[in-house]
C-alpha atoms as a PDB file:
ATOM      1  CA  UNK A   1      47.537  94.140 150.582  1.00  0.00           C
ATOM      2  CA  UNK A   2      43.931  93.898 148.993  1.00  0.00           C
ATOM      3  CA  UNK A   3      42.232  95.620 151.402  1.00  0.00           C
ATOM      4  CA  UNK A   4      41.576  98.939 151.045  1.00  0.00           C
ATOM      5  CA  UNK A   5      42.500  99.918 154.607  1.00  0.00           C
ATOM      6  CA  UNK A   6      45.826  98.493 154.854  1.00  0.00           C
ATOM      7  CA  UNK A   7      46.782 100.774 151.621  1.00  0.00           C
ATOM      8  CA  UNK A   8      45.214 103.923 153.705  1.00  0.00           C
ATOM      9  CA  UNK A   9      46.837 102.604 156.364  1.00  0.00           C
ATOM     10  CA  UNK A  10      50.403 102.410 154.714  1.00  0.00           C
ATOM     11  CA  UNK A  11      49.914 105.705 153.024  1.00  0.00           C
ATOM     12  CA  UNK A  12      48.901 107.768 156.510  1.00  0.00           C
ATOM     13  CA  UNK A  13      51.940 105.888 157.928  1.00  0.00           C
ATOM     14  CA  UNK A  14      54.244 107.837 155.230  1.00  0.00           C
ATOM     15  CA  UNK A  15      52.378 110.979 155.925  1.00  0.00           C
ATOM     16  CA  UNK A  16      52.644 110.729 159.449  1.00  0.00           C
ATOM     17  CA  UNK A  17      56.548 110.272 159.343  1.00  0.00           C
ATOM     18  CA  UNK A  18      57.365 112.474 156.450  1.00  0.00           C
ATOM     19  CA  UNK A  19      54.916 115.191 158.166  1.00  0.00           C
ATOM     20  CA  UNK A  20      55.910 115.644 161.577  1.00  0.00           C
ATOM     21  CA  UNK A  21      59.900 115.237 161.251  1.00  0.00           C
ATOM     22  CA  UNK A  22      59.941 117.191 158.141  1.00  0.00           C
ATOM     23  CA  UNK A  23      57.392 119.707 159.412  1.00  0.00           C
ATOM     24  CA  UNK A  24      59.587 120.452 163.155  1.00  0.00           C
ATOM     25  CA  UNK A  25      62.654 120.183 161.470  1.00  0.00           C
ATOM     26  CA  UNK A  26      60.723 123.508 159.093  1.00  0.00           C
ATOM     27  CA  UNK A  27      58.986 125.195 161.873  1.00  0.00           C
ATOM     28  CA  UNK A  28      62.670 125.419 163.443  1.00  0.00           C
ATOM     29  CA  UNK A  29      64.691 126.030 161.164  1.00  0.00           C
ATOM     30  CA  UNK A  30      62.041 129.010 160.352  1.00  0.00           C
ATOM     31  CA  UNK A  31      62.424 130.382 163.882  1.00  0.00           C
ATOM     32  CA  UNK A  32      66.262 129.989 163.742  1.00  0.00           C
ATOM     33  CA  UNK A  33      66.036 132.044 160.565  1.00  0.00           C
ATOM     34  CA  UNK A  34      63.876 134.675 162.174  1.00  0.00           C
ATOM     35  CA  UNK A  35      65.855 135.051 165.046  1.00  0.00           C
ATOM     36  CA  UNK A  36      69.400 135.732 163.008  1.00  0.00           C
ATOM     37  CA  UNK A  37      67.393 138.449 161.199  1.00  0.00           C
ATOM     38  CA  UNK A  38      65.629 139.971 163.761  1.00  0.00           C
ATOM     39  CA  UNK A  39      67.083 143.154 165.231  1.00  0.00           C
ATOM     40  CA  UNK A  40      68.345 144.556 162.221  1.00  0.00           C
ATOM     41  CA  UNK A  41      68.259 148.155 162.487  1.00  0.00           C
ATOM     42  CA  UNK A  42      66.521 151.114 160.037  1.00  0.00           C
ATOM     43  CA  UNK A  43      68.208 153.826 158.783  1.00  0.00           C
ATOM     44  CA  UNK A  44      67.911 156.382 155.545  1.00  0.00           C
ATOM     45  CA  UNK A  45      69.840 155.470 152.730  1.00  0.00           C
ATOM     46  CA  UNK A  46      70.162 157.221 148.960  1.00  0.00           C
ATOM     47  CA  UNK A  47      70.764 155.812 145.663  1.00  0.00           C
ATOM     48  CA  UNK A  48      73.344 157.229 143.832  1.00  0.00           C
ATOM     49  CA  UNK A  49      75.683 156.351 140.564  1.00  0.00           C
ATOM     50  CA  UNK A  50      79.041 155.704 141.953  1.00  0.00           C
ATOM     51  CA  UNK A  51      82.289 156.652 139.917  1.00  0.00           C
ATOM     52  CA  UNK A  52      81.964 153.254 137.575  1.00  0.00           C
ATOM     53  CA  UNK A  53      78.442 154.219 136.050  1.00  0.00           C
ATOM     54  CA  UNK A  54      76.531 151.947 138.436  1.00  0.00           C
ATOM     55  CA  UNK A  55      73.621 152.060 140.602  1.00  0.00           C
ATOM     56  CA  UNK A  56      74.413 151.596 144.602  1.00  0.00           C
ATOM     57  CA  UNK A  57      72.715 153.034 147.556  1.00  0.00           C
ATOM     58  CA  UNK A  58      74.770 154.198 150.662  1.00  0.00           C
ATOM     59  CA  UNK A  59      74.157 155.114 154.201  1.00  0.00           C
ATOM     60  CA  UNK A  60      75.690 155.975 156.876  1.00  0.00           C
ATOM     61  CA  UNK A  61      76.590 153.257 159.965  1.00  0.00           C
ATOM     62  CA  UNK A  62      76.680 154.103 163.484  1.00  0.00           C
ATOM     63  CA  UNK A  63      79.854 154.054 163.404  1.00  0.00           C
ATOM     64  CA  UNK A  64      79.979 157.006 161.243  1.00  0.00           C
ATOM     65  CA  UNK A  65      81.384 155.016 157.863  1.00  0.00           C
ATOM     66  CA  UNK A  66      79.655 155.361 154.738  1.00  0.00           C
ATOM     67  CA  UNK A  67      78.997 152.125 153.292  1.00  0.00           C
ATOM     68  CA  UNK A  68      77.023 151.135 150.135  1.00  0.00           C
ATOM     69  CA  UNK A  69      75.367 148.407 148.486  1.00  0.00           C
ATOM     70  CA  UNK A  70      74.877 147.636 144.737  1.00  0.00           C
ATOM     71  CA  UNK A  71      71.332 148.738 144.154  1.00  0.00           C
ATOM     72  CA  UNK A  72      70.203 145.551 141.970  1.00  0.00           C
ATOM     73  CA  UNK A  73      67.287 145.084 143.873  1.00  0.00           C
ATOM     74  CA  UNK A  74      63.397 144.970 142.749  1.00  0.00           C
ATOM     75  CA  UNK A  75      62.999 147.719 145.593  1.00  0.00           C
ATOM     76  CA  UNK A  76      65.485 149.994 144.002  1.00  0.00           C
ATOM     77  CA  UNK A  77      65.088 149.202 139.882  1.00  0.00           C
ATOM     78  CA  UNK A  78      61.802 151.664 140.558  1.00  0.00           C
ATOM     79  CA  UNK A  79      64.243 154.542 141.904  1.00  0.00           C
ATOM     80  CA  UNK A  80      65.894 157.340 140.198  1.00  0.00           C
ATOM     81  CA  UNK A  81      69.530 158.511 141.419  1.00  0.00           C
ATOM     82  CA  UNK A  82      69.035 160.967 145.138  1.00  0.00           C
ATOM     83  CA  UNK A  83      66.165 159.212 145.899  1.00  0.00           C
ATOM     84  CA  UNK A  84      65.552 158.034 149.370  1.00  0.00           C
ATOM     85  CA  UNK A  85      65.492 154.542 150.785  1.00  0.00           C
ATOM     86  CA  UNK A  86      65.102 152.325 153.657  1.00  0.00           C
ATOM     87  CA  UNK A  87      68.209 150.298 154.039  1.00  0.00           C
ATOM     88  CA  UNK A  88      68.418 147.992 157.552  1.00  0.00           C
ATOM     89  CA  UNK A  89      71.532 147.521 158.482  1.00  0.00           C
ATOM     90  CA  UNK A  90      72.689 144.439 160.382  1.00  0.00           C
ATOM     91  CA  UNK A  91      73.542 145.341 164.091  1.00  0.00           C
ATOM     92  CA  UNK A  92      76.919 142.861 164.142  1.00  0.00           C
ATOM     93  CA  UNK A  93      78.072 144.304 160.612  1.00  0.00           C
ATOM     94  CA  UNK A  94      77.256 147.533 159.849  1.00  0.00           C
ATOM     95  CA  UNK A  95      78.745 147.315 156.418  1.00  0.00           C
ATOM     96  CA  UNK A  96      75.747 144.500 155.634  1.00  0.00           C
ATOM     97  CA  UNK A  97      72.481 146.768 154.675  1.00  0.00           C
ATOM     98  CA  UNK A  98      69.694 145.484 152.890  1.00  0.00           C
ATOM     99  CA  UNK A  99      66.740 146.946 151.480  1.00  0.00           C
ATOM    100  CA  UNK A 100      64.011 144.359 151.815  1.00  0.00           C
ATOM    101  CA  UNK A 101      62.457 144.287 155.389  1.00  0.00           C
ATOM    102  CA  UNK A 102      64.192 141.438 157.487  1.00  0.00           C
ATOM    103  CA  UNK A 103      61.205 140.730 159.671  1.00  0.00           C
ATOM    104  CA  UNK A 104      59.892 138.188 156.929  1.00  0.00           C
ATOM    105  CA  UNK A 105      62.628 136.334 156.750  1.00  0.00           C
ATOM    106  CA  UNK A 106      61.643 132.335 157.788  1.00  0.00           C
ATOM    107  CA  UNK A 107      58.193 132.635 156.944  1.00  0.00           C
ATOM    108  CA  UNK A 108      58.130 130.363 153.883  1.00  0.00           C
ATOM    109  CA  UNK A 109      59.621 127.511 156.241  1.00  0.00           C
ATOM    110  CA  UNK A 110      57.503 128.752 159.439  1.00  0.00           C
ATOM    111  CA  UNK A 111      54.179 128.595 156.944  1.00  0.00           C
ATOM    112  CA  UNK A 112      55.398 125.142 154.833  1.00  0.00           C
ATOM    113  CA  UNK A 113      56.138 123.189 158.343  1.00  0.00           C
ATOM    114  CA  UNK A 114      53.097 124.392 159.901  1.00  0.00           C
ATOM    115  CA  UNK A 115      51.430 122.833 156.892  1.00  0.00           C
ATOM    116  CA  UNK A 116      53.587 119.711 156.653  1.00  0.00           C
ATOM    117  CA  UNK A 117      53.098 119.335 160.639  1.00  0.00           C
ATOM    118  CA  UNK A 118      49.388 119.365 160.349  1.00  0.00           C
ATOM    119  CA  UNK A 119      49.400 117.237 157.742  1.00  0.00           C
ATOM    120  CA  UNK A 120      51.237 114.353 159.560  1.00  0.00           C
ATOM    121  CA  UNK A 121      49.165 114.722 162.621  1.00  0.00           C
ATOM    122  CA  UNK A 122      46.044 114.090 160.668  1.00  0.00           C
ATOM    123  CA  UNK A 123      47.371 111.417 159.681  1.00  0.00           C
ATOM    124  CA  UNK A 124      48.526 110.039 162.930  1.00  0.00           C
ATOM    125  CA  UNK A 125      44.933 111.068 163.319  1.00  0.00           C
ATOM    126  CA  UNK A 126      43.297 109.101 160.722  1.00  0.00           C
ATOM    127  CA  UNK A 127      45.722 105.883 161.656  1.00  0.00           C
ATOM    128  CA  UNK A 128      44.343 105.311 164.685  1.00  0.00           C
ATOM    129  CA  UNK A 129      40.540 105.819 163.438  1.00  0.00           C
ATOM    130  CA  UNK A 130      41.816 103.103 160.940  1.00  0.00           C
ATOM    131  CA  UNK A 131      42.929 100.595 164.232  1.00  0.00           C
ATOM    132  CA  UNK A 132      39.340 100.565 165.213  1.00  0.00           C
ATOM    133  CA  UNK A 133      37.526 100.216 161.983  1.00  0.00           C
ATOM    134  CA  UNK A 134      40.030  97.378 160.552  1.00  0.00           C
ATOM    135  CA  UNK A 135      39.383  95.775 163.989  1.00  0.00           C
END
């Protein structure tokens, strides 16, 4: 392996392989992701200091049960007790609420296989450019 080509050659090859499988096997699992979290519902929410000293926020389900959450997220560290928040509640489990927005969930993995999926099809790309200069 002297010649510069064949070590391009041998490196796109890795690329290509470790690109594209690890890149679908991203992009899907990102979808996958997104489609567990989508359809979560919005509802109002108030943090409150419940009877051990510590910060939750509540709401109310559909099925008209107060449920609560602790309130240890960044979104609520900023908020002072009676304060209002946007809690989205998980349509299967009404007793699951979260205060971060749902809709972003899979994006790392969408964005990082979109990258890793372009990446290997460059280089399946650039392999083939290399078949007919080395030949």
């Amino acid at each position: 392996m002297n010649d510069p080509i064949d070590a391009v050659s041998l490196i796109t090859e890795v690329l290509s392989w470790i690109g594209v499988v690890t890149g679908i096997v991203l992009v899907v699992a990102g979808f996958v992701r997104r489609a567990v979290f989508s359809g979560w519902q919005q509802t109002l929410g108030v943090v409150v200091i419940d009877g051990r000293g510590e910060r939750v926020y509540r709401w109310l389900g559909d099925d008209g049960v107060l449920y609560e959450a602790p309130a240890n997220d960044d979104e609520t560290q900023v908020l002072e007790p009676g304060d209002d928040v946007t809690v989205y509640v998980n349509p299967r489990d009404p007793s699951v609420g979260r205060v971060d927005d749902p809709s972003h969930e899979g994006r790392a993995l969408r964005t990082t296989g979109w990258i890793l999926l372009g990446l290997g099809v460059v280089s399946i790309v650039v392999q083939f450019a290399l078949l007919f200069v080395a030949g």
